[in-house]
Protein backbone atom coordinates (compact mmCIF):
# COMPACT_ATOMS: atom_id res chain seq x y z
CA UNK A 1 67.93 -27.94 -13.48
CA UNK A 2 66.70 -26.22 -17.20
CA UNK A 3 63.87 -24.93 -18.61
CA UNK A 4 62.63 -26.80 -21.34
CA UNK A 5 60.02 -25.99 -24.08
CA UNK A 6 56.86 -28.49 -23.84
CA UNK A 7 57.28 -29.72 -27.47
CA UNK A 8 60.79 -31.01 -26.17
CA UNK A 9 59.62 -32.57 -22.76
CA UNK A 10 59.84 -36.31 -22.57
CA UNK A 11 58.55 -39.11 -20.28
CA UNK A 12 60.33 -39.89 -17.96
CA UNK A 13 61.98 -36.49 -16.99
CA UNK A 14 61.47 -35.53 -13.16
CA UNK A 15 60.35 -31.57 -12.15
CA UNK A 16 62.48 -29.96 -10.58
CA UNK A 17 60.25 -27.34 -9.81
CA UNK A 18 56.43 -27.27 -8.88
CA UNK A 19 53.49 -26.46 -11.27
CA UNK A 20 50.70 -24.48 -10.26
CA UNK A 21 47.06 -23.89 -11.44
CA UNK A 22 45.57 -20.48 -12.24
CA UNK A 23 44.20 -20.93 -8.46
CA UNK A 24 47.90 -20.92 -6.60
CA UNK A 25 47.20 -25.22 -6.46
CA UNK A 26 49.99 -27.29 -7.29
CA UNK A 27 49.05 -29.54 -10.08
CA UNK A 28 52.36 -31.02 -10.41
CA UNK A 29 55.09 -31.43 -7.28
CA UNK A 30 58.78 -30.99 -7.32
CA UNK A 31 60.44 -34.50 -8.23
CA UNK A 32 57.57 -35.67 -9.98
CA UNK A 33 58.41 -37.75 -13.13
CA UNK A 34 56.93 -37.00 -15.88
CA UNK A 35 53.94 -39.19 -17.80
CA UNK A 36 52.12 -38.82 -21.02
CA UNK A 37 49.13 -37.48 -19.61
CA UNK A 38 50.84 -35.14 -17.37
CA UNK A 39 52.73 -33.21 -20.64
CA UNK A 40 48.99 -33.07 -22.19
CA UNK A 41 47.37 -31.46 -19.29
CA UNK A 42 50.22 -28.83 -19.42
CA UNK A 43 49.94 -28.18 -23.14
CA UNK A 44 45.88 -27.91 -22.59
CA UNK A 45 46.44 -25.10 -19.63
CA UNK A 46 48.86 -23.30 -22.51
CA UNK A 47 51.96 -23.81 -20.11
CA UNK A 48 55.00 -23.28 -22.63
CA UNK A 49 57.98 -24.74 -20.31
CA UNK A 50 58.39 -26.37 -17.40
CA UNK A 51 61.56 -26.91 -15.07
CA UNK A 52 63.29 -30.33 -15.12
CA UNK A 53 66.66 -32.15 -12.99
CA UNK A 54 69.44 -31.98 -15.51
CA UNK A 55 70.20 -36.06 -15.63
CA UNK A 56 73.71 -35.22 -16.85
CA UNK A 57 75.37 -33.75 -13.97
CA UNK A 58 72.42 -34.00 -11.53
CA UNK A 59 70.25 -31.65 -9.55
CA UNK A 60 71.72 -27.93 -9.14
CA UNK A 61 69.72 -25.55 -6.59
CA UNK A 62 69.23 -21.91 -7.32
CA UNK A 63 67.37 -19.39 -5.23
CA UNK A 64 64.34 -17.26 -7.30
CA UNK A 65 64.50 -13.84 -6.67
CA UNK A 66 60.93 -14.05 -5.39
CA UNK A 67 59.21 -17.44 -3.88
CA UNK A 68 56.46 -18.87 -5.58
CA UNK A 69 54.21 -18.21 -2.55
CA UNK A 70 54.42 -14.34 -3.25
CA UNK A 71 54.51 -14.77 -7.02
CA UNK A 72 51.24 -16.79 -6.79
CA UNK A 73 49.54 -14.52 -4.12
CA UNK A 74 50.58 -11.03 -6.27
CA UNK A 75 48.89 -12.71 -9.47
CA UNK A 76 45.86 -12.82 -7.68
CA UNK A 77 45.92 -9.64 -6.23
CA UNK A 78 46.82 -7.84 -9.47
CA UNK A 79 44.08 -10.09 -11.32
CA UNK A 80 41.58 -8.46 -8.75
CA UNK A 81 42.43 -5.62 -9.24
CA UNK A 82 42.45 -5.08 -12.84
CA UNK A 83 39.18 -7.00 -13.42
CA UNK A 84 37.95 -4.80 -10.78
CA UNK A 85 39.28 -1.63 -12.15
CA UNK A 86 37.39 -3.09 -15.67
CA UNK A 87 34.03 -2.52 -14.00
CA UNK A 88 34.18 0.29 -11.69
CA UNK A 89 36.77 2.21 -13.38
CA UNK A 90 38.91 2.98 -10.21
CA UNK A 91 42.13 1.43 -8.79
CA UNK A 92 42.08 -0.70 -5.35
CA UNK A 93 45.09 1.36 -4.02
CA UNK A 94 45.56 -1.50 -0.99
CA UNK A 95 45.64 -4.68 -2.73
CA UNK A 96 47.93 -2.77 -5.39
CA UNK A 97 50.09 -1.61 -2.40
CA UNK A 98 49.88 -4.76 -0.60
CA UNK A 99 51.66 -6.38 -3.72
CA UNK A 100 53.93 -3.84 -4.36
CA UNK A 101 55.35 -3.77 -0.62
CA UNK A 102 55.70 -7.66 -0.81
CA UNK A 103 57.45 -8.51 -3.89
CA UNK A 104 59.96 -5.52 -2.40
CA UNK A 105 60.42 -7.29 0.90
CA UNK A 106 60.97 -10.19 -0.71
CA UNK A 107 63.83 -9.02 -3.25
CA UNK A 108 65.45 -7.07 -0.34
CA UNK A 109 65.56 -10.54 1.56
CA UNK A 110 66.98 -12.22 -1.20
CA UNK A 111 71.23 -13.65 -1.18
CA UNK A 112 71.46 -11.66 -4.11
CA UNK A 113 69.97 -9.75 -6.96
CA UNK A 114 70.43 -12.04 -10.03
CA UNK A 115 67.52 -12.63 -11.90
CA UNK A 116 67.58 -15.85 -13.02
CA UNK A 117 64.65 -17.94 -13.57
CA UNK A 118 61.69 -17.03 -15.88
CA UNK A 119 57.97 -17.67 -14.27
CA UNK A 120 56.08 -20.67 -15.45
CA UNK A 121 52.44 -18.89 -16.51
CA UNK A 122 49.62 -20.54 -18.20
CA UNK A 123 48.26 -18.36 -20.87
CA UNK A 124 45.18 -17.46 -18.67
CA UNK A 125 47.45 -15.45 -16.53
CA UNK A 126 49.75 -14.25 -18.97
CA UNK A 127 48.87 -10.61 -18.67
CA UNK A 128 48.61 -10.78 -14.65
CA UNK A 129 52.03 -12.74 -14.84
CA UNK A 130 53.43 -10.17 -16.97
CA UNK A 131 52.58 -7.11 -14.31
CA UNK A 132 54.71 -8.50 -11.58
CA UNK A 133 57.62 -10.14 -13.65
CA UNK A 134 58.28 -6.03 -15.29
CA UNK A 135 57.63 -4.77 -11.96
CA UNK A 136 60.67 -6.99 -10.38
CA UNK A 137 62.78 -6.38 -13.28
CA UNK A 138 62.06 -2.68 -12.55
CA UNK A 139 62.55 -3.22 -8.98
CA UNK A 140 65.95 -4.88 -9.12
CA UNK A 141 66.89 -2.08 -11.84
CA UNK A 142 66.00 0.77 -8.99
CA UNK A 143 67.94 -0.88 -6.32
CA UNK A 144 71.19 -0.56 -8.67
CA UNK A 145 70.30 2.77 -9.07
CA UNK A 146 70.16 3.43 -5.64
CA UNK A 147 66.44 4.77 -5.10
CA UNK A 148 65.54 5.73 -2.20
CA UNK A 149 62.30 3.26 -0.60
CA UNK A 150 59.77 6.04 -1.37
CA UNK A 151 60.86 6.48 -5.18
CA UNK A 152 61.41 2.47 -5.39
CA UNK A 153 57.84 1.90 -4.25
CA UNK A 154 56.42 4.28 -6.53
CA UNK A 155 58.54 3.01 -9.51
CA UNK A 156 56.92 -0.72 -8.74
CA UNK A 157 53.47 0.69 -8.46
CA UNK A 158 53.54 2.22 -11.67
CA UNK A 159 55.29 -0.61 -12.84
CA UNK A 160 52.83 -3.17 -11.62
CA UNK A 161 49.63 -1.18 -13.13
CA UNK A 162 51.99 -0.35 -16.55
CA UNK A 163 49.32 -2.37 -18.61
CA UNK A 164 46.28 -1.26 -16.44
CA UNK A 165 45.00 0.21 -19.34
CA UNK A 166 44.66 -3.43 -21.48
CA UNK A 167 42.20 -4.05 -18.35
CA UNK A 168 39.59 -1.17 -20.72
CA UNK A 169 40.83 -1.67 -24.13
CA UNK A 170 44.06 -3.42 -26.01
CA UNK A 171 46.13 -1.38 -28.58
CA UNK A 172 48.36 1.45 -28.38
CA UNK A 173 44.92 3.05 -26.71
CA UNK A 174 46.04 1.12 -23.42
CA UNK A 175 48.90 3.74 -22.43
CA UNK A 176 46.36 6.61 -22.36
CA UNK A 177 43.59 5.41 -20.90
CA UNK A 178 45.61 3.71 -18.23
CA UNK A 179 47.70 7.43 -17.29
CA UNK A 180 43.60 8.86 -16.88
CA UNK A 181 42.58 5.35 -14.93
CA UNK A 182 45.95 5.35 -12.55
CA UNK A 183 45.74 9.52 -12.03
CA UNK A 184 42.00 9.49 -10.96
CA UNK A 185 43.03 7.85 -7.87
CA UNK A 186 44.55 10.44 -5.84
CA UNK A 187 46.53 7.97 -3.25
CA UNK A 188 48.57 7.27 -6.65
CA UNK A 189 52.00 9.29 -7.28
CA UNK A 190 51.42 10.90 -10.79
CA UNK A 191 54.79 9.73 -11.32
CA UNK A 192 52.99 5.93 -11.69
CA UNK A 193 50.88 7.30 -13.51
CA UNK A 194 53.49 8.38 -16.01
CA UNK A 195 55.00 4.70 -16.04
CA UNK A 196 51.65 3.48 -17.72
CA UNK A 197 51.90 6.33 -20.44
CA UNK A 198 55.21 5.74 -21.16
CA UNK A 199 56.65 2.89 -21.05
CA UNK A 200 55.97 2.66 -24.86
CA UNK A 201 57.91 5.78 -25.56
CA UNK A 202 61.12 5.57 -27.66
CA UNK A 203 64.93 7.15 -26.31
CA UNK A 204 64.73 8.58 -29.87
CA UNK A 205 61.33 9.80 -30.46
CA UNK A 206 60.25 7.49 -32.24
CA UNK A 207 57.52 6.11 -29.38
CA UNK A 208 53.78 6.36 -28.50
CA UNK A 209 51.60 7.94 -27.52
CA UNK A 210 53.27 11.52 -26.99
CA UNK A 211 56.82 10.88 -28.91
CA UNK A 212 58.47 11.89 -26.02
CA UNK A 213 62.84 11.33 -26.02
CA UNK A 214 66.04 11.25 -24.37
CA UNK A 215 65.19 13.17 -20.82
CA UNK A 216 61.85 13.92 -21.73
CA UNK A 217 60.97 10.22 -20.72
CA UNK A 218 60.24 10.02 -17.00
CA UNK A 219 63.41 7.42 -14.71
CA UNK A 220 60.43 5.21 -14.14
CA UNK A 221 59.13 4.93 -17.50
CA UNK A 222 62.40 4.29 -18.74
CA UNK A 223 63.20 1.76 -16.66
CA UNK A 224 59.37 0.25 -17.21
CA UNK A 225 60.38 0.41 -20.69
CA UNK A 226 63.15 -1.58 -20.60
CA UNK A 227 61.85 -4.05 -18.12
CA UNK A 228 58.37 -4.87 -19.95
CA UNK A 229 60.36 -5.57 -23.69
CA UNK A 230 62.25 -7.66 -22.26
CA UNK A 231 59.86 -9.40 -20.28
CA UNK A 232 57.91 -9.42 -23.84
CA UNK A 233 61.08 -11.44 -25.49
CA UNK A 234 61.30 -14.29 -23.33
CA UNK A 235 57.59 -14.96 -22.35
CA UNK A 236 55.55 -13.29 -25.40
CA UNK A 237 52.10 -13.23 -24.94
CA UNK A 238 51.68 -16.02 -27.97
CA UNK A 239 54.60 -18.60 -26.85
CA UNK A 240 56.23 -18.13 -29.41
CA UNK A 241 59.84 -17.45 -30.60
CA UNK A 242 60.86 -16.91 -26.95
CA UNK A 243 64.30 -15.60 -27.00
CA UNK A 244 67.02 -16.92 -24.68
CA UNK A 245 67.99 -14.40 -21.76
CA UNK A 246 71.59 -13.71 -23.41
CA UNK A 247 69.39 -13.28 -26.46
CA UNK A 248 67.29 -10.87 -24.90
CA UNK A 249 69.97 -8.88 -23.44
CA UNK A 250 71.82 -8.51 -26.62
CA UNK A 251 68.72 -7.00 -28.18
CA UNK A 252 68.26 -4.69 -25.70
CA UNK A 253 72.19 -3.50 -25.72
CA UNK A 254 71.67 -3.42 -29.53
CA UNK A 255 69.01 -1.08 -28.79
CA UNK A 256 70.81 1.45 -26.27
CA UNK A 257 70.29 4.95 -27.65
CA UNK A 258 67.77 4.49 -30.04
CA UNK A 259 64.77 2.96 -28.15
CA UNK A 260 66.34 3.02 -24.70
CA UNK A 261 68.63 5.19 -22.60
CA UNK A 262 72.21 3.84 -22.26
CA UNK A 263 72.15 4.32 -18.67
CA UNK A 264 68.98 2.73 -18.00
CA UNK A 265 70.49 -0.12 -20.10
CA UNK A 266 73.29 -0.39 -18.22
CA UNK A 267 72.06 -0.45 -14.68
CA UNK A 268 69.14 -3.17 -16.38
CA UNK A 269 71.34 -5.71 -18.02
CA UNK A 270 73.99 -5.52 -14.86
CA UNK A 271 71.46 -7.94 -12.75
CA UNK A 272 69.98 -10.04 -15.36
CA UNK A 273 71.29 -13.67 -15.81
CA UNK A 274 72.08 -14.35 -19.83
CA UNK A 275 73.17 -17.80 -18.97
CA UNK A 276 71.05 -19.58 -16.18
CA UNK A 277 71.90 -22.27 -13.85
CA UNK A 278 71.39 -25.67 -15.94
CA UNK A 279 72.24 -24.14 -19.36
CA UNK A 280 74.19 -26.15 -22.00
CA UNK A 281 76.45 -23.32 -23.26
CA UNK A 282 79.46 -23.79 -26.03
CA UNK A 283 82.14 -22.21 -25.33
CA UNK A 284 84.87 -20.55 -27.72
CA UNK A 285 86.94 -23.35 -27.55
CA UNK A 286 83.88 -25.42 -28.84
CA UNK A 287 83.68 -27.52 -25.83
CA UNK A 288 80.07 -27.79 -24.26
CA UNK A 289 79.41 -27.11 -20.69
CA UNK A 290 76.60 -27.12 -18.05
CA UNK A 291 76.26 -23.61 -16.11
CA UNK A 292 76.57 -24.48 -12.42
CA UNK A 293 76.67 -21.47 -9.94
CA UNK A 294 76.92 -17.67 -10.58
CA UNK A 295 78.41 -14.80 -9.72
CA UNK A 296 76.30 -12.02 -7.88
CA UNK A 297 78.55 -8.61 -9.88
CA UNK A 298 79.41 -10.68 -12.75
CA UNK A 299 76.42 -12.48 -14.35
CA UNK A 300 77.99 -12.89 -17.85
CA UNK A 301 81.08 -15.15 -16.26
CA UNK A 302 79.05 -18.10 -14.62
CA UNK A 303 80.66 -21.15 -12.93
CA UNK A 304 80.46 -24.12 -15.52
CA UNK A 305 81.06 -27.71 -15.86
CA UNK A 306 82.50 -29.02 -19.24
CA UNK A 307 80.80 -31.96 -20.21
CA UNK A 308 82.38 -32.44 -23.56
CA UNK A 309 86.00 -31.76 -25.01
CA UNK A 310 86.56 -29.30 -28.32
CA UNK A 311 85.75 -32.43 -30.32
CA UNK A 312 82.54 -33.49 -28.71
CA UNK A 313 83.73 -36.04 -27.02
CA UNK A 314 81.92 -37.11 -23.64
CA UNK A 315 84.25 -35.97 -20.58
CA UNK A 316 84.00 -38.89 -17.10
CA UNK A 317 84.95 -36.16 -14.89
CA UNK A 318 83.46 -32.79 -15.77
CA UNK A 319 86.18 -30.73 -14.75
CA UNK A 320 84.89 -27.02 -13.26
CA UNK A 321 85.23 -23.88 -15.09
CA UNK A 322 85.00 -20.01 -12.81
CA UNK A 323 85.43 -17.77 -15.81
CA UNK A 324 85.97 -15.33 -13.69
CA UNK A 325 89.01 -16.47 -12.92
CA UNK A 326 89.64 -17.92 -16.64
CA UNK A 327 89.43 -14.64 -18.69
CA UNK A 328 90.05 -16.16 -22.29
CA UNK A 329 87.34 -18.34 -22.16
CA UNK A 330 83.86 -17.00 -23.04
CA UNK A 331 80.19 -18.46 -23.73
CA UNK A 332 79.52 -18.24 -27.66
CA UNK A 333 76.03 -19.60 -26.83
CA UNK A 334 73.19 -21.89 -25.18
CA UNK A 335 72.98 -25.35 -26.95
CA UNK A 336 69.32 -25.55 -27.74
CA UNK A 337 67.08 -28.27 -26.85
CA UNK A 338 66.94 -30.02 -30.06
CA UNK A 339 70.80 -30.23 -30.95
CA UNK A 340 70.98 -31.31 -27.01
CA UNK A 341 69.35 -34.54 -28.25
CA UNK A 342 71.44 -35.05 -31.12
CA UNK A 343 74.45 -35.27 -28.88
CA UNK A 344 72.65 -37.56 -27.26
CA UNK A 345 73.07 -35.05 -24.06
């Protein structure tokens, strides 16, 4: 299975995972092969990549960190609310809670912690979609930090209403006016509050709206911080130039100390997946290889399958790779799309 930009779909190529409407309807099932006039409809609800069976080594299962059930349902919910909050002003503090206490449940029910796939969203959704993807990132980042259930829940409140404030107005306006929208509401920890007014604010100063740094930041708008610019690299709001996860991560490493804190950084990038399960990766002995399986405490040393030799040359086998195990071999990159069909891969 890989993700796969819709300007590089082709006929012919079979789902591997489901495509829903901005209802929660499936439009498209698992296993169904692509046609013409499916990749249209996609491109006309603004759905920039879809999920497809790799035909090279065949179909590889991996577990999402949330199921598309609670995904779809917590869309709505946070859609509600946020149009609702638009007119009235004031924050639904059950539906907000109700989504907040499932996407939890769910991650703590999860094999393991890795998060690996990106959400399919149309562009309708893309804000909505955005809310619950920062709040798992933030999520997962609070469970390696060990926070207790009270702070956790209160980290993914804040997180999930983070962009409240683009509900009333967009700009750099949105981080103020969503602290007064979220604070208003008295069943609200403050401290959520504080996620929506900071998570714009800079390590180094540098930020908005206050200029707040270093310790001055509140945990859960650092962590917020973190969570929604990376969410922002690979699914910005426009489709375009959406980084790779390893791309991502290396951008936000890059950026330890000056618009993040280290720690934060490091407890973030420990659970995210740089090179998901169906990537074609080249490796530093400039052999290609398909990533098969993963490894839950080391996410940067994936299980591959090496589908070409140093010189290119198609392998009948596709011997297996732990790189755990083989220490001087390490991913220089994922084989894009594009040069994947000039090798005829």
């Amino acid at each position: 299975m890989r993700g796969i930009d819709l300007e590089n779909l082709k006929e012919g190529q079979k789902l591997a995972r489901p495509i829903y409407d901005d209802a929660g309807r499936i439009l498209l099932h698992k296993g169904t092969i692509l046609k013409k006039m499916y990749i249209k409809r996609l491109e006309e609800l603004g759905i920039p990549f879809v999920y497809v069976e790799d035909e090279l080594i065949g179909p590889i299962d991996t577990e999402d960190l949330i199921h598309d059930s609670v995904r779809i349902q917590s869309v709505k919910m946070i859609k509600f609310s946020m149009d609702r909050a638009k007119i009235s002003k004031n924050i639904d503090i059950r539906y907000v809670s109700e989504v907040v206490n499932k996407i939890i449940d769910d991650i703590a029910s999860s094999s393991n912690l890795l998060v690996s796939l990106l959400d399919i969203r149309a562009n309708s959704l893309q804000l909505f979609n955005h809310s619950i993807s920062v709040a798992v990132l933030a999520i997962v980042t609070g469970m390696v930090l060990k926070l207790d259930q009270l702070k956790l829940k209160n980290l993914a409140m804040g997180a999930v209403l983070h962009d409240i404030g683009k509900s009333l107005v967009q700009g750099e306006e949105h981080t103020t006016l969503g602290f007064n929208l979220i604070r208003q509401n008295k069943e609200i920890n403050i401290a959520c509050a504080h996620v929506a007014y900071q998570h714009h604010e800079r390590y180094d100063g540098k930020g908005y709206p206050r200029g707040l740094k270093s310790e001055e930041i509140h945990l859960f708008g650092a962590i917020t911080a973190i969570a929604n610019y990376y969410d922002g690299l690979v699914a910005p709001e426009d489709n375009k130039d959406r980084m790779y996860p390893y791309q991502a991560i290396e951008r936000i490493v890059a950026e330890s100390g000056k618009m993040f804190h280290p720690e934060m950084v490091i407890a973030f990038t420990r659970n995210i997946v740089p090179y998901p399960v169906g990537s074609l990766v080249r490796i530093n002995t400039n052999s290609l290889g398909v990533v098969v399986g993963l490894h839950s405490n080391f996410p940067t040393r994936p299980i591959i399958k090496l589908v070409t030799d140093r010189f290119g040359g198609l392998l009948m086998d596709f011997p297996e790779l732990d790189l755990l195990e083989e220490r001087t071999i390490f991913i220089n990159e994922i084989v894009s799309e594009k040069e994947r069909d000039k090798l005829g891969l």
